[in-house]
N, C-alpha and C. Protein backbone atom coordinates (compact mmCIF):
# COMPACT_ATOMS: atom_id res chain seq x y z
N UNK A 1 -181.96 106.90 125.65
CA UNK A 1 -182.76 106.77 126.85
C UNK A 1 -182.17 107.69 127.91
N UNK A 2 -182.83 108.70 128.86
CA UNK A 2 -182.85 109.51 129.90
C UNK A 2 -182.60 108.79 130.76
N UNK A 3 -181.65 108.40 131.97
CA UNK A 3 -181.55 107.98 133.28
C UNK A 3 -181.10 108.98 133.85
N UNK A 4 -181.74 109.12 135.27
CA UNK A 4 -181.42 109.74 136.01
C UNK A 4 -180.46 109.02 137.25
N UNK A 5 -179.23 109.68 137.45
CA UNK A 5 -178.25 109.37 138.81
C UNK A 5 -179.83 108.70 139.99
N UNK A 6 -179.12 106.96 140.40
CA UNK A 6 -180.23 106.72 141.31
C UNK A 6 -179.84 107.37 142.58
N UNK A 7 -178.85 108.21 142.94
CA UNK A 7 -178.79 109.01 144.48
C UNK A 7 -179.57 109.98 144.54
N UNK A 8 -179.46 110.73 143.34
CA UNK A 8 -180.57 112.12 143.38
C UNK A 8 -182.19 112.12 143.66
N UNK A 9 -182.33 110.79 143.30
CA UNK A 9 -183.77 110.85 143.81
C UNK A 9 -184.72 110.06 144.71
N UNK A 10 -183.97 108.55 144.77
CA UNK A 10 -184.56 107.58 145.98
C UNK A 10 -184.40 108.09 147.48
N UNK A 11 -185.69 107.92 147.80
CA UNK A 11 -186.34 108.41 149.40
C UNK A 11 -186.44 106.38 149.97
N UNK A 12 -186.32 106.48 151.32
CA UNK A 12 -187.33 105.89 152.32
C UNK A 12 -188.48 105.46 151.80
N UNK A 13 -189.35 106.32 151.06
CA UNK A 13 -191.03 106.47 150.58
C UNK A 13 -191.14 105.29 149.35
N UNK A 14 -189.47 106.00 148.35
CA UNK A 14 -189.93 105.62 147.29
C UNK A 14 -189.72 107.01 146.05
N UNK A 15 -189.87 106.72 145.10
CA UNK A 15 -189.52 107.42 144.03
C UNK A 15 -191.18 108.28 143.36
N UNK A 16 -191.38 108.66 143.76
CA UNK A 16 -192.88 109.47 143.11
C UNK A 16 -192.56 110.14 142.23
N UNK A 17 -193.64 110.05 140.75
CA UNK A 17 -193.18 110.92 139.75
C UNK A 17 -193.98 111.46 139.41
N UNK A 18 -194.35 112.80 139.45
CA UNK A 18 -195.79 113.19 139.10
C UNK A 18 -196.00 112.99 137.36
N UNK A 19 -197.56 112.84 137.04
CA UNK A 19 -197.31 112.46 136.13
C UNK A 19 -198.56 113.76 135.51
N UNK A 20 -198.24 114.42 134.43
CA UNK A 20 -199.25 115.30 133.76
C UNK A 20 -199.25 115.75 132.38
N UNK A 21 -200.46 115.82 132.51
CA UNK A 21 -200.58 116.04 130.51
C UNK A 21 -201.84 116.99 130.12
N UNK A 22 -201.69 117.34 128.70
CA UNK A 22 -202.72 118.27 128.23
C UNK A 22 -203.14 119.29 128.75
N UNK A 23 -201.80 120.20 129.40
CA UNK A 23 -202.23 121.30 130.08
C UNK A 23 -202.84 122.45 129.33
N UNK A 24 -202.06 122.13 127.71
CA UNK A 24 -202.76 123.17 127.06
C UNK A 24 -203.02 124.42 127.34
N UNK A 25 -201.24 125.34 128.15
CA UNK A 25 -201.25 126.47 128.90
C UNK A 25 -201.69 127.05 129.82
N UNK A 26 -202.41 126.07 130.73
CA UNK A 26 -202.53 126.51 131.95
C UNK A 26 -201.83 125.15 132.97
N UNK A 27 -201.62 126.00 133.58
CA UNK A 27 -200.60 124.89 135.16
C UNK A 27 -201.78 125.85 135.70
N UNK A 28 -202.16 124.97 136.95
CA UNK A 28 -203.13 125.11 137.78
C UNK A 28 -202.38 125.21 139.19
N UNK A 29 -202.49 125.95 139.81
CA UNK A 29 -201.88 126.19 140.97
C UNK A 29 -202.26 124.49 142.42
N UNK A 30 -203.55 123.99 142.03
CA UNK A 30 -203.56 123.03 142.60
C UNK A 30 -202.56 121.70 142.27
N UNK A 31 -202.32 121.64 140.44
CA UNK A 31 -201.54 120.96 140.14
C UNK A 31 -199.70 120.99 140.45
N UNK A 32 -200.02 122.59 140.53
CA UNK A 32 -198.19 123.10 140.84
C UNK A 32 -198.06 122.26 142.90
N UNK A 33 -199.09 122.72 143.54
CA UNK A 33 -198.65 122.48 145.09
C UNK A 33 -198.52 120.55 144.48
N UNK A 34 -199.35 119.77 143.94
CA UNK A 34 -199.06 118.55 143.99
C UNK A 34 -198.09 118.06 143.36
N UNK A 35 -196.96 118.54 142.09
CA UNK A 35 -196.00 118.54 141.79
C UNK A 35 -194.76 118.98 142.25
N UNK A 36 -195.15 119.59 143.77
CA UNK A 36 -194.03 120.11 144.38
C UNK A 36 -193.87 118.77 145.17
N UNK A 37 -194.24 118.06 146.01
CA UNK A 37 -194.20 117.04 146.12
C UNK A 37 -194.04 115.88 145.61
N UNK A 38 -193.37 115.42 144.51
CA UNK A 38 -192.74 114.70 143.66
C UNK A 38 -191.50 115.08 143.72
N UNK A 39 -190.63 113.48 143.17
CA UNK A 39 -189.39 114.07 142.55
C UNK A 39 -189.18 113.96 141.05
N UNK A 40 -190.19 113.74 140.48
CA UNK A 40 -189.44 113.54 139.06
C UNK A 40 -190.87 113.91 138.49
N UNK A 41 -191.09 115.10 137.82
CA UNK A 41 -192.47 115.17 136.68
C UNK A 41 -191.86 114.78 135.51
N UNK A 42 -193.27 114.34 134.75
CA UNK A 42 -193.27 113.71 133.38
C UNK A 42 -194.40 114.40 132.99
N UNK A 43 -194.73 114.93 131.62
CA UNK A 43 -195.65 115.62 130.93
C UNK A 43 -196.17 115.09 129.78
N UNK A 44 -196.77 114.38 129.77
CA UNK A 44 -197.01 113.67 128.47
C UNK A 44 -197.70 114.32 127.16
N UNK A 45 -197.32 115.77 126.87
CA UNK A 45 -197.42 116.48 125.67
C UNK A 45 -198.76 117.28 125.73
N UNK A 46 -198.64 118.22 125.30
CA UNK A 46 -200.00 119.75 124.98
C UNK A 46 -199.46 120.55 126.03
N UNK A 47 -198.53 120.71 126.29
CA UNK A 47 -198.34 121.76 126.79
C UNK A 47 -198.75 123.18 126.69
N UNK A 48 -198.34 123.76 125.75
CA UNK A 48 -199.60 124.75 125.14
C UNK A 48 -198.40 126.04 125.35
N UNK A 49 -198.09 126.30 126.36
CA UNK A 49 -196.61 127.64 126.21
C UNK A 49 -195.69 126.50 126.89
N UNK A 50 -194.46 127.48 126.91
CA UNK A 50 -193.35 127.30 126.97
C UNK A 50 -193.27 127.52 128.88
N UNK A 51 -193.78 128.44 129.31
CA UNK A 51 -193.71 128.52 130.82
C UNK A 51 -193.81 127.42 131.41
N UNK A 52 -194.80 127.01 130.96
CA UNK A 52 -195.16 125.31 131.66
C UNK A 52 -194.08 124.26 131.75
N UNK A 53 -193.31 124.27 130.65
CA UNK A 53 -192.12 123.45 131.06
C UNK A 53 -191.01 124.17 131.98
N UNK A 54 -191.05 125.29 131.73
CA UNK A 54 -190.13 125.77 132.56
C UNK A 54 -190.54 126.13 133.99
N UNK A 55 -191.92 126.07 134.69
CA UNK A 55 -192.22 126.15 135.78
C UNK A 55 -192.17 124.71 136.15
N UNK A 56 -192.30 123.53 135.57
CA UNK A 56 -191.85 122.22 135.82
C UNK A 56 -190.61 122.05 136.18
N UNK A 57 -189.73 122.50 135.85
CA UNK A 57 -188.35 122.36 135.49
C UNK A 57 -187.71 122.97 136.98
N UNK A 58 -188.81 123.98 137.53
CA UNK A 58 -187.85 124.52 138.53
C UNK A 58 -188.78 124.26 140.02
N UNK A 59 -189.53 122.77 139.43
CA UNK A 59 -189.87 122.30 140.69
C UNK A 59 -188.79 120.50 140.89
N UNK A 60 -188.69 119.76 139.85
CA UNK A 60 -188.02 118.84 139.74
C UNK A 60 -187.31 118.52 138.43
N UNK A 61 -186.71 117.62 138.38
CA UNK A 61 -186.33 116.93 136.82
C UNK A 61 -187.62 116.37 136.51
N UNK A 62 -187.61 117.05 134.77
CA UNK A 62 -188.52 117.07 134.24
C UNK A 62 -188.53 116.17 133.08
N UNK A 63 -189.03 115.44 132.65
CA UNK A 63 -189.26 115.02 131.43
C UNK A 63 -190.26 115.01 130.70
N UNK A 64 -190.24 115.95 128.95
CA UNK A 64 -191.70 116.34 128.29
C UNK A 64 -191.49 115.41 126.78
N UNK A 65 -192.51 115.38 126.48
CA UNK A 65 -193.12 115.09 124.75
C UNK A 65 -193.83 116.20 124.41
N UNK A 66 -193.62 116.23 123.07
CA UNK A 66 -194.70 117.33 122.40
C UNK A 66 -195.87 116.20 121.90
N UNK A 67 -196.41 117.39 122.63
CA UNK A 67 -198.23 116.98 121.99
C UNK A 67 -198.13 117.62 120.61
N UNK A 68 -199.82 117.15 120.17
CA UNK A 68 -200.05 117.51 118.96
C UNK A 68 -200.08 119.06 118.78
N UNK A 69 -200.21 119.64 119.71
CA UNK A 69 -200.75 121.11 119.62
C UNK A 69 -199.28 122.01 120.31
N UNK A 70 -198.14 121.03 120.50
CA UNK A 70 -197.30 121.85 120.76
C UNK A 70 -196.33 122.13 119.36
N UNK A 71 -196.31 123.18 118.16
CA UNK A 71 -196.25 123.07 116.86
C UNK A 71 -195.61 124.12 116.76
N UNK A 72 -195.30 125.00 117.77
CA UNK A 72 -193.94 126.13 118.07
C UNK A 72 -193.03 126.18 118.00
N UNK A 73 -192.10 127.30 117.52
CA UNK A 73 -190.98 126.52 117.72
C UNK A 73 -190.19 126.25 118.82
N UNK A 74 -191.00 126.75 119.76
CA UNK A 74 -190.26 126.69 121.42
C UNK A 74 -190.24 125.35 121.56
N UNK A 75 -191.48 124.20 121.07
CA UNK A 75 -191.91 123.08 121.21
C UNK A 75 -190.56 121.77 120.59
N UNK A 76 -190.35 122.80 119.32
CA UNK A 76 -189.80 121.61 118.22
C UNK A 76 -188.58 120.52 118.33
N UNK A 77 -187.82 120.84 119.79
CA UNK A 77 -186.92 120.37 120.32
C UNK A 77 -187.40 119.38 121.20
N UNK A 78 -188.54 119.22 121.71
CA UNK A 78 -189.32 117.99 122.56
C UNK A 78 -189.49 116.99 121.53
N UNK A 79 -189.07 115.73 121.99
CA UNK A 79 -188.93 114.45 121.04
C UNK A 79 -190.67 114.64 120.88
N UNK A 80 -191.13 113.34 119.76
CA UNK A 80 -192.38 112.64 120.25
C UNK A 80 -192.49 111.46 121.02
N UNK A 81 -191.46 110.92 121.52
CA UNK A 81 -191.24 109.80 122.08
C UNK A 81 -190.26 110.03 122.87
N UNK A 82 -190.08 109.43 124.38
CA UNK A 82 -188.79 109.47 125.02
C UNK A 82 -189.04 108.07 125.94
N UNK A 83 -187.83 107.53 126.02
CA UNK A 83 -187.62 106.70 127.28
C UNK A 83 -187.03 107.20 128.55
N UNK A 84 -187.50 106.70 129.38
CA UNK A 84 -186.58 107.25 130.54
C UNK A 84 -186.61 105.90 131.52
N UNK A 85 -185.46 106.10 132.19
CA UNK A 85 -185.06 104.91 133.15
C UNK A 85 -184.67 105.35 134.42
N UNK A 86 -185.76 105.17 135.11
CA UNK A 86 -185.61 105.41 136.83
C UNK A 86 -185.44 104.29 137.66
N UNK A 87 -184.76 104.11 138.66
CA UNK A 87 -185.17 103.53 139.38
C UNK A 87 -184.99 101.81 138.48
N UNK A 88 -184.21 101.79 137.98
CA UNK A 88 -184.27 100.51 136.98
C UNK A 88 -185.39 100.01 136.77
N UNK A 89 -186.81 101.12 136.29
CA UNK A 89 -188.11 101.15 135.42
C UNK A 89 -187.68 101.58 134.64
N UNK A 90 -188.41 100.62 133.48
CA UNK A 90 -188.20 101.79 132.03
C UNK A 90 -189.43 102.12 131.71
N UNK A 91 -189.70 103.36 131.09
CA UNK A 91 -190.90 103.69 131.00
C UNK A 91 -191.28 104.83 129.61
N UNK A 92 -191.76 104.59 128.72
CA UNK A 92 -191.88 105.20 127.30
C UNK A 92 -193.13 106.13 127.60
N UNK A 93 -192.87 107.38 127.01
CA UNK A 93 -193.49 108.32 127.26
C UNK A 93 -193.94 108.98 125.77
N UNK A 94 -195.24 108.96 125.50
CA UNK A 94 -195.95 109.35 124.07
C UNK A 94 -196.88 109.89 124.50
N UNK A 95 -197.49 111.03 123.43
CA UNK A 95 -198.38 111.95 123.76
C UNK A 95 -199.92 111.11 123.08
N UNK A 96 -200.32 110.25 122.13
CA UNK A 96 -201.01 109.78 121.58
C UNK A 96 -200.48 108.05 121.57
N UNK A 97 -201.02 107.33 122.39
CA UNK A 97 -201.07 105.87 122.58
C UNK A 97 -201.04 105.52 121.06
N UNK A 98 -202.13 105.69 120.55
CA UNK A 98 -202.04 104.25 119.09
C UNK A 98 -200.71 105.19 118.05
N UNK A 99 -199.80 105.83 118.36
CA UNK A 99 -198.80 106.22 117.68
C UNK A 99 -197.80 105.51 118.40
N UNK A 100 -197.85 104.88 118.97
CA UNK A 100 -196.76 103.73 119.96
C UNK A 100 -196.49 102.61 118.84
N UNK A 101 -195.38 103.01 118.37
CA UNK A 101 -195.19 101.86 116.62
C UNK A 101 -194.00 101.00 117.32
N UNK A 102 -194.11 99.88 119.03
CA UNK A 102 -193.19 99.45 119.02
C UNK A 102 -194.00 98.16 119.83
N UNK A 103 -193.65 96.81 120.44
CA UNK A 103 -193.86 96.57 121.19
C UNK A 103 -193.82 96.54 122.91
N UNK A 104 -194.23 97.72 123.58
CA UNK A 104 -193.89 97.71 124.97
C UNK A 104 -193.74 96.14 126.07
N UNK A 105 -194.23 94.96 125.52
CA UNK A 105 -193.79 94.09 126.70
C UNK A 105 -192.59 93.73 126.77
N UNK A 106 -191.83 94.37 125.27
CA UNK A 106 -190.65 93.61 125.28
C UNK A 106 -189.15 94.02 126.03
N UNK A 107 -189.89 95.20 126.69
CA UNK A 107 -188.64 96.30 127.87
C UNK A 107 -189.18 97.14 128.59
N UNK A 108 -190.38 97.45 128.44
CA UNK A 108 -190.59 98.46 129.24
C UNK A 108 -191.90 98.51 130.28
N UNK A 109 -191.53 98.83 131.59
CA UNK A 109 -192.60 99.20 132.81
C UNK A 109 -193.58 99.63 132.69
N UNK A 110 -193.79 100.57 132.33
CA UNK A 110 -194.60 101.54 132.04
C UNK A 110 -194.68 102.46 130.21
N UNK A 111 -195.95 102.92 130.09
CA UNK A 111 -196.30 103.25 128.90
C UNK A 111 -196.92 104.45 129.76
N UNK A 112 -196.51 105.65 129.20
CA UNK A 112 -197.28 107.28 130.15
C UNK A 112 -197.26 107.77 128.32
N UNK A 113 -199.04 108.22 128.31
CA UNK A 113 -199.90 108.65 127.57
C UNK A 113 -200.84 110.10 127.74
N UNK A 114 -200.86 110.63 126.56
CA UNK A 114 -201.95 111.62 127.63
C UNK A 114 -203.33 111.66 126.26
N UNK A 115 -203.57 113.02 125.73
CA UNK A 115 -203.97 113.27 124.34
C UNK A 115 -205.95 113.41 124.50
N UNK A 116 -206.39 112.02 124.91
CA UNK A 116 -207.60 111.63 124.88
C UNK A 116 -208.68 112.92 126.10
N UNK A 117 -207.81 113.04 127.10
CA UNK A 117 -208.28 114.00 128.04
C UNK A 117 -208.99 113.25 129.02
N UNK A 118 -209.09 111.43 129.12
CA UNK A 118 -209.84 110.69 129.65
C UNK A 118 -208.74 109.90 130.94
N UNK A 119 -208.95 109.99 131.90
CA UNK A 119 -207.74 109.39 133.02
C UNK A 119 -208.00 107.67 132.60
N UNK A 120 -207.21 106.97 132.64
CA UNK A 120 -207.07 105.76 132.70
C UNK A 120 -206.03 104.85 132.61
N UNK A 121 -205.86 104.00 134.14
CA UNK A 121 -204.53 103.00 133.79
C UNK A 121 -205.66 101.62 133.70
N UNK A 122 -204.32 101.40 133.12
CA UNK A 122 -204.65 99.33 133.41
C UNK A 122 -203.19 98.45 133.37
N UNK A 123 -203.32 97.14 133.05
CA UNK A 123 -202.31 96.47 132.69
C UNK A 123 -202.39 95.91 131.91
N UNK A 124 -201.52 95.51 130.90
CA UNK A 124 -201.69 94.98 129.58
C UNK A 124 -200.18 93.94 129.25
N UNK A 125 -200.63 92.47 129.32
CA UNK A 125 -198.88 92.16 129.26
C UNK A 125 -197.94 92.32 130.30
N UNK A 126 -198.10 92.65 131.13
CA UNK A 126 -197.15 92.91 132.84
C UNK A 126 -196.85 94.61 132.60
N UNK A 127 -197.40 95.64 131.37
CA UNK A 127 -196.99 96.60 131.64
C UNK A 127 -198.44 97.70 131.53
N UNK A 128 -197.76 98.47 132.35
CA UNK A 128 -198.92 99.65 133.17
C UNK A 128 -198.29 100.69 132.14
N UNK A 129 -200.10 100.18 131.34
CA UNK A 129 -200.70 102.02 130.98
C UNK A 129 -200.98 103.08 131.37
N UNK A 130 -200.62 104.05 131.41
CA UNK A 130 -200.90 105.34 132.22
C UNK A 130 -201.00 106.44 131.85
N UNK A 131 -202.38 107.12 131.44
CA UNK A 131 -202.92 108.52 130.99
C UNK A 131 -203.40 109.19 132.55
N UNK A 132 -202.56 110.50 132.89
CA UNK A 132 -203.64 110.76 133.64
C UNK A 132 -204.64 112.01 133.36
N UNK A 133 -204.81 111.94 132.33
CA UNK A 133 -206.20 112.52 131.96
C UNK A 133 -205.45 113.89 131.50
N UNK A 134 -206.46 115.08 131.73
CA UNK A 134 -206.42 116.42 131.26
C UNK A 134 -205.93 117.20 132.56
N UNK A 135 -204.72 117.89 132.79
CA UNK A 135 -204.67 118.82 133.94
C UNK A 135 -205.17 120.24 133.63
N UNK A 136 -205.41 120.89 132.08
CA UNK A 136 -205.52 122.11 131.48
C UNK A 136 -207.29 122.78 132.02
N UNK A 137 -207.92 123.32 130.91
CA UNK A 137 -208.85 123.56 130.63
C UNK A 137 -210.01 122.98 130.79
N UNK A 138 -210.96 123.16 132.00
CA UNK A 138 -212.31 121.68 131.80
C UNK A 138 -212.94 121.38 130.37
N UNK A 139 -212.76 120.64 129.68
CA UNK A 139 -213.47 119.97 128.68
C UNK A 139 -214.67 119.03 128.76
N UNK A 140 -215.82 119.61 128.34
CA UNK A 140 -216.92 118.55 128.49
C UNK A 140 -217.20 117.96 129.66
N UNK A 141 -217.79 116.73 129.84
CA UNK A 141 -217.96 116.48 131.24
C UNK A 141 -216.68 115.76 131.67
N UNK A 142 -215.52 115.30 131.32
CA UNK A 142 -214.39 115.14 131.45
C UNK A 142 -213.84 115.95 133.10
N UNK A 143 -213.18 115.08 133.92
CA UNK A 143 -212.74 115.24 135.11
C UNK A 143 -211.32 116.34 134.65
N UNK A 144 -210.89 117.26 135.55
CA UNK A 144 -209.44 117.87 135.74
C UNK A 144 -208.32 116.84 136.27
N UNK A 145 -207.49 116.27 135.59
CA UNK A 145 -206.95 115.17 136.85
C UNK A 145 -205.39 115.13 136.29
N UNK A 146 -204.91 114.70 137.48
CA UNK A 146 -202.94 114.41 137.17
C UNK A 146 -202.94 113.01 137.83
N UNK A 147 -201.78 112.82 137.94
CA UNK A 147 -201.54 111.55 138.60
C UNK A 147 -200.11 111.08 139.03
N UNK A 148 -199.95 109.81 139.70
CA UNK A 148 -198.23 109.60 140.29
C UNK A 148 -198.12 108.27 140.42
N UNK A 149 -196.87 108.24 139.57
CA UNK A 149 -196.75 106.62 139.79
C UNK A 149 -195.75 106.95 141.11
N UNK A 150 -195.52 105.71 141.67
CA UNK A 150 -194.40 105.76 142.89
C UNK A 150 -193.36 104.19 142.28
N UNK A 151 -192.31 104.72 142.65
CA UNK A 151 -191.50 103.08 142.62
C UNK A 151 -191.18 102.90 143.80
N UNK A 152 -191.72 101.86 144.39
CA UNK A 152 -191.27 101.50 146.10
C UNK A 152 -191.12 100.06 146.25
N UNK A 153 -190.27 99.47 146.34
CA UNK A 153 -189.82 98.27 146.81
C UNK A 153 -189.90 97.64 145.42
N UNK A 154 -189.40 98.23 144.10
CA UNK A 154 -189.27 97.28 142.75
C UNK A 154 -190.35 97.21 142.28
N UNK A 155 -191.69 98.19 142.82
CA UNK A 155 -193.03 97.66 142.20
C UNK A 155 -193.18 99.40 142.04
N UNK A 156 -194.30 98.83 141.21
CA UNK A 156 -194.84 100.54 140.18
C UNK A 156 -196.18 100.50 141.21
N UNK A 157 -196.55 101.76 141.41
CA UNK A 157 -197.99 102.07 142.07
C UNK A 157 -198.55 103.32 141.67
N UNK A 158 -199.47 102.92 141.13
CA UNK A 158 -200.12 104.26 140.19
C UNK A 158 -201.59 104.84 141.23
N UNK A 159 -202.14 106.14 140.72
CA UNK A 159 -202.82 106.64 140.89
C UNK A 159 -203.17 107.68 139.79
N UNK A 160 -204.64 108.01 140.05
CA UNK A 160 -205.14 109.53 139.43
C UNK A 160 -205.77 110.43 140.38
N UNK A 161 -205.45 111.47 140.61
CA UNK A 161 -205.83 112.84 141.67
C UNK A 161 -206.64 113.21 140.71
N UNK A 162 -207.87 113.39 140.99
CA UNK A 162 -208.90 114.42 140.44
C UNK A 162 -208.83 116.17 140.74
N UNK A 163 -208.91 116.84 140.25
CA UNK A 163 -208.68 118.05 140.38
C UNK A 163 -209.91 119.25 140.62
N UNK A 164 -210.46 118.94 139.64
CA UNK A 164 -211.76 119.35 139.35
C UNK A 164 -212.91 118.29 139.08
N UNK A 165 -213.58 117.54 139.14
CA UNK A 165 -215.08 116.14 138.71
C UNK A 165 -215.67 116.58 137.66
């Protein structure tokens, strides 16, 4: 499991983590200004090149999964699964939900998903699902969207930013 030092990143505000997936080689300059404002991105897999993590990387601490389509070998070093622990949240990070071969109520905060290209949280069991959709390429009538959880006062608070409708 990934923890990050809790000095490096708790604000006043709260802990914001941007959250994005299925860029599928393009970073969108609207998505880069809203990831500059975060402290911690998470990518939940399709990255599509290698820049993309590394233009992540040199906006905050980053944490990625390989998607299905990341099959490079730049890629092959990204787990398919990672935990990470912020903020004493734990939160499992997979690029394809029904490949989740564990039970999440039994430790973890959050579940961050991407794959489907469809934005959607909920709660399930006391823990928050969280896809935020497609940040890449418009697909179909499918929205452009990212999203941010925040940790502020011991509680998770999610959102999805639409990008493009």
């Amino acid at each position: 499991m990934s923890v990050l030092p809790e000095a490096e990143k708790q604000t006043s505000l709260g802990t914001k983590i941007g959250v994005i997936s299925d860029t599928h080689g393009l970073l969108r300059g609207e998505a880069i200004e809203f990831l500059e404002t975060c402290d911690i991105i998470v990518h939940a897999g399709d990255m599509g090149k290698p820049e993309i993590l590394e233009k992540m990387r040199s906006i905050a601490p980053t944490f990625a999964v390989r998607g299905n389509v990341d099959r490079a070998p730049w890629a092959l070093d990204l787990p398919d699964k990672e935990f990470v622990k912020i903020d004493k949240k734990c939160f499992c990070l997979i690029h394809i939900l029904s490949d989740l071969d564990l039970e999440p109520s039994g430790g973890f905060d959050a579940v961050i998903s991407g794959h489907s290209h469809l934005p959607k949280v909920y709660k399930k069991d006391g823990v928050l699902y969280f896809n935020p959709g497609s940040a890449g390429p418009k697909r179909f009538r499918l929205p452009v969207s990212i999203g941010a959880i925040t940790i502020r006062d011991a509680r998770l608070e999610s959102e999805i930013i639409t990008l493009i409708p």
